[in-house]
C-alpha atoms as a PDB file:
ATOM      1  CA  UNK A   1     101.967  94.047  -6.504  1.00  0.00           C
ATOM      2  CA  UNK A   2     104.002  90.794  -6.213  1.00  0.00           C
ATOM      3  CA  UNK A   3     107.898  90.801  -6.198  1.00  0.00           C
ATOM      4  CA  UNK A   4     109.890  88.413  -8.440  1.00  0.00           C
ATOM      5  CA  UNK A   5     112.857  86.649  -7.818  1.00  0.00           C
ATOM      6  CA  UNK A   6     115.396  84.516 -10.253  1.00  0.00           C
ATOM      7  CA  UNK A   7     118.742  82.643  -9.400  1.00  0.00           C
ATOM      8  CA  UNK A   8     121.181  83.920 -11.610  1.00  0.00           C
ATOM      9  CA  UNK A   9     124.506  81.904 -13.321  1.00  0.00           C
ATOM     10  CA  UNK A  10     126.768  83.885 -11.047  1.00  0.00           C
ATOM     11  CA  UNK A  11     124.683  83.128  -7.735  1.00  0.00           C
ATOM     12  CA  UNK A  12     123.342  86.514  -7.264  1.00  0.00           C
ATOM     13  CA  UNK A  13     119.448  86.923  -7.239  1.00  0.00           C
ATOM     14  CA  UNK A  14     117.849  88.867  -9.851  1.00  0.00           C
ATOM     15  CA  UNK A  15     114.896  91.117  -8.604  1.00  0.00           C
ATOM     16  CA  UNK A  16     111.320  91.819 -10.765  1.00  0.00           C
ATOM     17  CA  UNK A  17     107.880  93.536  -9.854  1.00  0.00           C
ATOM     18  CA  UNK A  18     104.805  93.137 -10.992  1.00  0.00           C
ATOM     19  CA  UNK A  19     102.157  95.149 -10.742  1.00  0.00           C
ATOM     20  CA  UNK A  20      98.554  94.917 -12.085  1.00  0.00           C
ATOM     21  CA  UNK A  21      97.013  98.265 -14.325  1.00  0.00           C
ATOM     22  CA  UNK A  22      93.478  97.208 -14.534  1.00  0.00           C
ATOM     23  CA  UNK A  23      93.355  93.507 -16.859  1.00  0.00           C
ATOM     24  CA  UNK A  24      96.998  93.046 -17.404  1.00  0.00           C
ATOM     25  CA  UNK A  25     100.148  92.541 -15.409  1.00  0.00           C
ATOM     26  CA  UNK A  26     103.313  95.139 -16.383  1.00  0.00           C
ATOM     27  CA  UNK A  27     106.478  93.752 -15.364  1.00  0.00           C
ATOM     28  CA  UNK A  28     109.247  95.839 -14.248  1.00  0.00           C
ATOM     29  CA  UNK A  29     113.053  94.086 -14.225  1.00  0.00           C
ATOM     30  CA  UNK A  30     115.997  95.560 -12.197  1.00  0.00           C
ATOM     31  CA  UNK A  31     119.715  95.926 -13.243  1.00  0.00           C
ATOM     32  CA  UNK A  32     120.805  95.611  -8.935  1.00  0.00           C
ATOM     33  CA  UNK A  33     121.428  91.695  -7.985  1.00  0.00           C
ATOM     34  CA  UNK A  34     121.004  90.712  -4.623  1.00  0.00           C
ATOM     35  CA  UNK A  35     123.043  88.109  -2.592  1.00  0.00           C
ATOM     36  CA  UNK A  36     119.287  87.016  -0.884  1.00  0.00           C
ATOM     37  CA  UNK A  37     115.572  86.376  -2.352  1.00  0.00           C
ATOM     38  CA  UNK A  38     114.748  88.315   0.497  1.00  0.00           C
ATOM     39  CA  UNK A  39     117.130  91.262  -0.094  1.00  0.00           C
ATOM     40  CA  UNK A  40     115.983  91.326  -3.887  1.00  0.00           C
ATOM     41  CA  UNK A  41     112.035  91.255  -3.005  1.00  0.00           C
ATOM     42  CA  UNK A  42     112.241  94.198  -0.059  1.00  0.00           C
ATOM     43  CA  UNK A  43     113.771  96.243  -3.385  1.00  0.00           C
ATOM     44  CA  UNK A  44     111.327  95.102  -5.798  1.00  0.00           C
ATOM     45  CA  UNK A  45     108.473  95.812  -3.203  1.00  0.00           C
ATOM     46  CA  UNK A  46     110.123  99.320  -2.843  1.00  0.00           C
ATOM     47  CA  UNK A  47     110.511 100.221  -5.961  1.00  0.00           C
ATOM     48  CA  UNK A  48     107.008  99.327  -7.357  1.00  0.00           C
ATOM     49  CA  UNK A  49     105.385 101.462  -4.702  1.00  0.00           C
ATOM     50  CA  UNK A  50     107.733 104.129  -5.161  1.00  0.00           C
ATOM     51  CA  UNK A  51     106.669 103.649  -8.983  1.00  0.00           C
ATOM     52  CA  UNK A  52     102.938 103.702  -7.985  1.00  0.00           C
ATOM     53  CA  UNK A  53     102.760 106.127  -5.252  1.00  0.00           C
ATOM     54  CA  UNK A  54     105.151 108.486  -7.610  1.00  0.00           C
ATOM     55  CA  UNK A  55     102.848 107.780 -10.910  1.00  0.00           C
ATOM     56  CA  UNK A  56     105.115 106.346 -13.327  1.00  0.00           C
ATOM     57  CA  UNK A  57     103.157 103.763 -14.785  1.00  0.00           C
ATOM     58  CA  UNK A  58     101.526 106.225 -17.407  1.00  0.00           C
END
């Protein structure tokens, strides 16, 4: 699982997870924006293993 982050125009950091289902990579995007990287990739990180550990990724 890695977490993504992206500058947006309005300063706020957009957060992204991805997370690997045997060959290929899905990537999950999140409305929230962040005023950190670091805020935005402690969500993403929580969020994908909430995803996993809940198994939503069927």
């Amino acid at each position: 699982m890695t977490a993504l982050t992206q500058m947006t125009h309005s300063g706020k950091v957009a957060a992204a997870v991805s997370i690997r289902r045997g060959t290929y990579d899905r990537i999950f995007r999140f409305i929230r924006q962040f005023d950190t990287q670091d805020m935005a990739s402690k969500y993403a990180l929580a969020e994908g293993r909430s995803m996993v550990l809940d198994n939503q990724l069927n």
